[in-house]
N, C-alpha and C. Protein backbone atom coordinates (compact mmCIF):
# COMPACT_ATOMS: atom_id res chain seq x y z
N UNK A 1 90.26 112.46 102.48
CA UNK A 1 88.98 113.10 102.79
C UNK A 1 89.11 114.60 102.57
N UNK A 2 88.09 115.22 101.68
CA UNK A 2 88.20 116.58 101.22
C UNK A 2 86.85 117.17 102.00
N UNK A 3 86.66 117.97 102.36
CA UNK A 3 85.52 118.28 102.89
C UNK A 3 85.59 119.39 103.65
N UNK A 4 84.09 120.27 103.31
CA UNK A 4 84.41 121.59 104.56
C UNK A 4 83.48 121.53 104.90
N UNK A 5 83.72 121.83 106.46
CA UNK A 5 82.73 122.28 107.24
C UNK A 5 83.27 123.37 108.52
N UNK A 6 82.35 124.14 108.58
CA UNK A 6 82.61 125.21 109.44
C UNK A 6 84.21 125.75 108.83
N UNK A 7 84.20 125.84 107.71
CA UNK A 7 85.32 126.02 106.42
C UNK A 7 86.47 125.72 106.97
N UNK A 8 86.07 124.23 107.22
CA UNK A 8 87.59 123.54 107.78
C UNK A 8 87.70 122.75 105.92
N UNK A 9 89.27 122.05 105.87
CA UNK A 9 89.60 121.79 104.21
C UNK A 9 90.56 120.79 105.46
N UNK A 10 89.89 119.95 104.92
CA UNK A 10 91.04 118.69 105.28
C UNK A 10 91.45 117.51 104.78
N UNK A 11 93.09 116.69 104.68
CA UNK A 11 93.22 116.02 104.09
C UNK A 11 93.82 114.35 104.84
N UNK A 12 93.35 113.74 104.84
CA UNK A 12 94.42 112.71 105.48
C UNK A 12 94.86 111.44 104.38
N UNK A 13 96.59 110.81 104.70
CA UNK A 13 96.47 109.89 103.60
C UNK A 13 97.41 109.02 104.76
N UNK A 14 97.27 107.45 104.52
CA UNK A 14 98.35 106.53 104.70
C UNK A 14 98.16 106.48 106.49
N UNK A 15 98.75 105.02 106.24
CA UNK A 15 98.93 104.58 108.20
C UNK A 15 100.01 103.40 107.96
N UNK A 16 100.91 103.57 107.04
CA UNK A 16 102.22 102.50 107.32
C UNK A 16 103.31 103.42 107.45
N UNK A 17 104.82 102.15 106.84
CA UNK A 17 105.68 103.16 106.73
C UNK A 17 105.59 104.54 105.60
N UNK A 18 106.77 105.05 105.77
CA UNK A 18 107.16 106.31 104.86
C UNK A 18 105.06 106.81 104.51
N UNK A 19 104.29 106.77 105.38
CA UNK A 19 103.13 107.34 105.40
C UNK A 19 103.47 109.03 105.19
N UNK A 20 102.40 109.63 104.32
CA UNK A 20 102.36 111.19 104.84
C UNK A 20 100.58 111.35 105.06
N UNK A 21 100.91 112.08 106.20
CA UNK A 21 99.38 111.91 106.21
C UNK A 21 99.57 113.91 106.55
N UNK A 22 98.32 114.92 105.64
CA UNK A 22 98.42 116.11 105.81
C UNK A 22 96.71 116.19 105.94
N UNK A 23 97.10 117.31 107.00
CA UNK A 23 95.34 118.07 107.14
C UNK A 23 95.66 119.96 107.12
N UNK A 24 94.82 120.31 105.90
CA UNK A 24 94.95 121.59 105.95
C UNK A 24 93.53 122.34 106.50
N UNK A 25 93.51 123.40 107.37
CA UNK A 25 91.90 123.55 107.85
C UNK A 25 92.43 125.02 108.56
N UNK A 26 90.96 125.48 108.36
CA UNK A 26 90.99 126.45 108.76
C UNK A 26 89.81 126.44 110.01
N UNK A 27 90.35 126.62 110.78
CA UNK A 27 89.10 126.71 112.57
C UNK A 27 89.86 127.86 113.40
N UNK A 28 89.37 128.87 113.65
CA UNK A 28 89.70 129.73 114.91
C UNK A 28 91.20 130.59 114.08
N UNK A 29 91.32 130.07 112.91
CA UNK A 29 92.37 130.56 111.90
C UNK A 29 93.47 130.39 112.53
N UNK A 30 93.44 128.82 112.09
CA UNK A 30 94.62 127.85 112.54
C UNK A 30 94.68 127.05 111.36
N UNK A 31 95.87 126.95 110.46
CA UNK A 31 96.05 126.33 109.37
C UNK A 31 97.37 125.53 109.40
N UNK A 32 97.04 124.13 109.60
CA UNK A 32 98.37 123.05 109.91
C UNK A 32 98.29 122.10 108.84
N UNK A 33 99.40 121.44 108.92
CA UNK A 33 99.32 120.20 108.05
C UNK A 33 100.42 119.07 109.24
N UNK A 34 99.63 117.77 108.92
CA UNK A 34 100.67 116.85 109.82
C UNK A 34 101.00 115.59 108.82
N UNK A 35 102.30 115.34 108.89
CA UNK A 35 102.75 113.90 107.68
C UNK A 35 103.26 112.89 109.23
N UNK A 36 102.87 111.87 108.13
CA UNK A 36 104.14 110.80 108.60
C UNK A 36 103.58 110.60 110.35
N UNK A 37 104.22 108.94 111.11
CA UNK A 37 104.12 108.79 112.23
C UNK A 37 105.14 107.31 112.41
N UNK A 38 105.71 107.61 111.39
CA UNK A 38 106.61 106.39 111.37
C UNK A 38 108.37 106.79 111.29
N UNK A 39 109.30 105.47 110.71
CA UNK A 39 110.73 106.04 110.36
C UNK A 39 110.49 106.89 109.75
N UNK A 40 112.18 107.70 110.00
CA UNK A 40 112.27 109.14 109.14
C UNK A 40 110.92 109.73 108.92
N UNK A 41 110.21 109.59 109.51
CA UNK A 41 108.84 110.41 109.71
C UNK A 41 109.13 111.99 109.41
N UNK A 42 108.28 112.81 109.24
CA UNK A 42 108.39 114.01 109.04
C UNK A 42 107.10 114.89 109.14
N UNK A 43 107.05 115.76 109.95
CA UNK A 43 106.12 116.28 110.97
C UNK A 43 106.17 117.82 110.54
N UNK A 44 104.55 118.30 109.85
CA UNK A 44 104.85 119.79 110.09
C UNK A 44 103.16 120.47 110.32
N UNK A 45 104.13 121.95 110.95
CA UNK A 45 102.94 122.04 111.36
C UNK A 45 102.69 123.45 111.43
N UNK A 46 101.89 124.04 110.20
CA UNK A 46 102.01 125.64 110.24
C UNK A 46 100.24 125.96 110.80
N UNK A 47 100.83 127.23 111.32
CA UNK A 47 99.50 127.34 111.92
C UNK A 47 99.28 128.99 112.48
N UNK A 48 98.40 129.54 112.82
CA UNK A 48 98.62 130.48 114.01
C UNK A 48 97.16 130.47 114.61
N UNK A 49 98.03 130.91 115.83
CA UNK A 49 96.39 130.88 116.93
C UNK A 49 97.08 131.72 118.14
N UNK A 50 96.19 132.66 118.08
CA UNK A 50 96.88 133.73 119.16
C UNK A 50 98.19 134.25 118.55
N UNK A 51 98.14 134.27 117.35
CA UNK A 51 99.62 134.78 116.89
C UNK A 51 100.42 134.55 116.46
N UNK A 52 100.54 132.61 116.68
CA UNK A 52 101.79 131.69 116.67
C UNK A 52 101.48 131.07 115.70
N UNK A 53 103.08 131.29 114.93
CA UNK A 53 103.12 130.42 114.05
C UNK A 53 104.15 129.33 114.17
N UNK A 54 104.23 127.92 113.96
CA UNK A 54 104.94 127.35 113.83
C UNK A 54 105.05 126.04 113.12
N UNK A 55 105.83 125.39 113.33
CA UNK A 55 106.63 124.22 112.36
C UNK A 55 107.24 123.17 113.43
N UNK A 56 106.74 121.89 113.14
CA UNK A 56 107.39 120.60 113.93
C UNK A 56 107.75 119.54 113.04
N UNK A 57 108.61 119.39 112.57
CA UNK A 57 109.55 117.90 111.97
C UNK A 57 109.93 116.92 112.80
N UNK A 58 109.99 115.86 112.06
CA UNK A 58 110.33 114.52 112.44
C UNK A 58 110.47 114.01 114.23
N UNK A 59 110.67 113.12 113.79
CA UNK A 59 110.67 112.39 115.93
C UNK A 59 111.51 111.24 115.57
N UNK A 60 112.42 111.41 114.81
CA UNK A 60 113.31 109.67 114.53
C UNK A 60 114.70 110.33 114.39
N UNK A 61 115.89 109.59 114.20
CA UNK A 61 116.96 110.04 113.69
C UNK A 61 117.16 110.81 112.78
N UNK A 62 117.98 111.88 113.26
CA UNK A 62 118.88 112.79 112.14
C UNK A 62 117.48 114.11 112.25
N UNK A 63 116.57 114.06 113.40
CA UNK A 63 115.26 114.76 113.26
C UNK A 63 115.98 116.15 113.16
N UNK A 64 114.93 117.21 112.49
CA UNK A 64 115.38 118.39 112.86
C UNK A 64 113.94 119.19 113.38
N UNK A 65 114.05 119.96 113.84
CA UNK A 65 112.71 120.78 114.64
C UNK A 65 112.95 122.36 114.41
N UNK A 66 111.83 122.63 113.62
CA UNK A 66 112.02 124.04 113.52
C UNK A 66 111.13 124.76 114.32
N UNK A 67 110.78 126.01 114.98
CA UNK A 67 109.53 126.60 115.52
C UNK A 67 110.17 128.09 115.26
N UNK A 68 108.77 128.48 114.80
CA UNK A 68 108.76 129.86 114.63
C UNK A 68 107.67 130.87 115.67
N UNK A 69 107.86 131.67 116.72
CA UNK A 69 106.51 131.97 117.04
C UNK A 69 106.58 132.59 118.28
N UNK A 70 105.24 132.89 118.99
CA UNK A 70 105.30 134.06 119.95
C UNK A 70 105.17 133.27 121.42
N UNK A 71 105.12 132.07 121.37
CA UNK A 71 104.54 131.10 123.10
C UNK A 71 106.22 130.50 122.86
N UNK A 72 105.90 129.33 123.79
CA UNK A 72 107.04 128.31 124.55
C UNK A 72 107.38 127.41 123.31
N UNK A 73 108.26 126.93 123.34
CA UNK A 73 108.76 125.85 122.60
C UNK A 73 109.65 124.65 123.39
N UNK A 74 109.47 123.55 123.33
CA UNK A 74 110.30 122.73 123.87
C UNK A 74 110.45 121.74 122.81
N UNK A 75 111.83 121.39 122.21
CA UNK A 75 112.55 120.25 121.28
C UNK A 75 113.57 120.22 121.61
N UNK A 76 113.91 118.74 121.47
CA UNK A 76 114.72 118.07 121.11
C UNK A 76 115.61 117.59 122.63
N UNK A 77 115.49 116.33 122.73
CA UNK A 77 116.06 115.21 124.14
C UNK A 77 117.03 114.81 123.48
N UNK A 78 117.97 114.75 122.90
CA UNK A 78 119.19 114.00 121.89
C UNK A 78 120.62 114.77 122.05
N UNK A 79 121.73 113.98 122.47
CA UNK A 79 122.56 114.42 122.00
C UNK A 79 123.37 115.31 120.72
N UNK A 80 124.18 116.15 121.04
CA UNK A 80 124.48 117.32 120.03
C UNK A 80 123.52 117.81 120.00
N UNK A 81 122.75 117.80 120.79
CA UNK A 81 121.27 119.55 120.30
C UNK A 81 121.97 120.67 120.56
N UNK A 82 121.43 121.41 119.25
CA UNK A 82 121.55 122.59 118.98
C UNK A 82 120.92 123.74 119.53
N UNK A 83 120.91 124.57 120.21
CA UNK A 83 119.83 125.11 120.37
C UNK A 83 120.24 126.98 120.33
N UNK A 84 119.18 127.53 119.45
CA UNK A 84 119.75 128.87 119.08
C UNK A 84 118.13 129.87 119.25
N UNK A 85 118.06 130.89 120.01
CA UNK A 85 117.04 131.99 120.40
C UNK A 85 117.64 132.92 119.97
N UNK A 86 116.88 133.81 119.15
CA UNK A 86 117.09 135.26 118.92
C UNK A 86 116.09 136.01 119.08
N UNK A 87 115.96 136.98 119.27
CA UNK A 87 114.67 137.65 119.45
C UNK A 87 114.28 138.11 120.43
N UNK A 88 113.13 139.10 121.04
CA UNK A 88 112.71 140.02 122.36
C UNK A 88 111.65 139.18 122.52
N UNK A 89 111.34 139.23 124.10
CA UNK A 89 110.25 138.60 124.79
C UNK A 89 108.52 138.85 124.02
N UNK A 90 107.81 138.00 123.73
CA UNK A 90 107.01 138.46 123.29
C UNK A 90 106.75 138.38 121.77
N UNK A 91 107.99 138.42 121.49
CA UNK A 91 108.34 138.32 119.89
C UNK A 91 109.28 138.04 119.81
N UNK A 92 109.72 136.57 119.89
CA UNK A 92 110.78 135.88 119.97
C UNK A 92 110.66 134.90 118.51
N UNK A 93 111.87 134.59 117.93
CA UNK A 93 112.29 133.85 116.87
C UNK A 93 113.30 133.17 117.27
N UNK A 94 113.07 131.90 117.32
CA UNK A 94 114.13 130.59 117.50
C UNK A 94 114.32 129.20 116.85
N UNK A 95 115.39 128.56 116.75
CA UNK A 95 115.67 127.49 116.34
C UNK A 95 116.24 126.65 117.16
N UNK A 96 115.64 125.05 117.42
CA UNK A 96 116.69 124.12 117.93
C UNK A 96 116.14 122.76 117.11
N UNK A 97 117.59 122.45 117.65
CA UNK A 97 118.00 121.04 115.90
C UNK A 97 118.58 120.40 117.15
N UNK A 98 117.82 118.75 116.79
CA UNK A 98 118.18 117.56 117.98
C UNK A 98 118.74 116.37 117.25
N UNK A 99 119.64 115.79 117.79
CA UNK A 99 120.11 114.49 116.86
C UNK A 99 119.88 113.15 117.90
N UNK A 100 119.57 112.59 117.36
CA UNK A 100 119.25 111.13 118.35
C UNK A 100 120.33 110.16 118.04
């Protein structure tokens, strides 16, 4: 589905496995895309709203989770998580990587 309104641009495809399903749109100037809801699924999600930008991958094995951005982040319940913050309050840049 291609279509704008209120100059939203959006796309969706697929509802099995190895599905990608993406929506690109613009509302309140928030621009995401989302794939996948299955194995090795793969999840992303760029956007900003209030500032924030970020990125969400997969929810299955071997997942990795990226977030970039100025709010909270919470990933990854799995053994060997990684988890790495750099950055000042407010304007913080971080990474954490979860393995299931």
């Amino acid at each position: 589905m291609f279509g704008r309104r209120k100059e939203n641009v959006w796309e969706k495809k697929g509802k099995c496995l190895g599905e990608g399903r993406r929506m690109f749109g613009r509302r309140k100037e928030n621009v995401w895309e989302n794939e996948g809801e299955c194995l090795g699924e793969e999840r992303r999600m760029f956007g900003r709203r209030k500032g924030n930008v970020w990125e969400k991958e997969g929810e299955c094995l071997g997942e990795e989770r990226r977030m970039l951005g100025r709010m909270k982040e919470n990933e990854g319940e799995c053994l060997g998580e990684e988890r790495r913050m750099l950055g000042r309050m407010k304007e913080n840049v971080w990474g954490k990587k979860g393995e299931c």
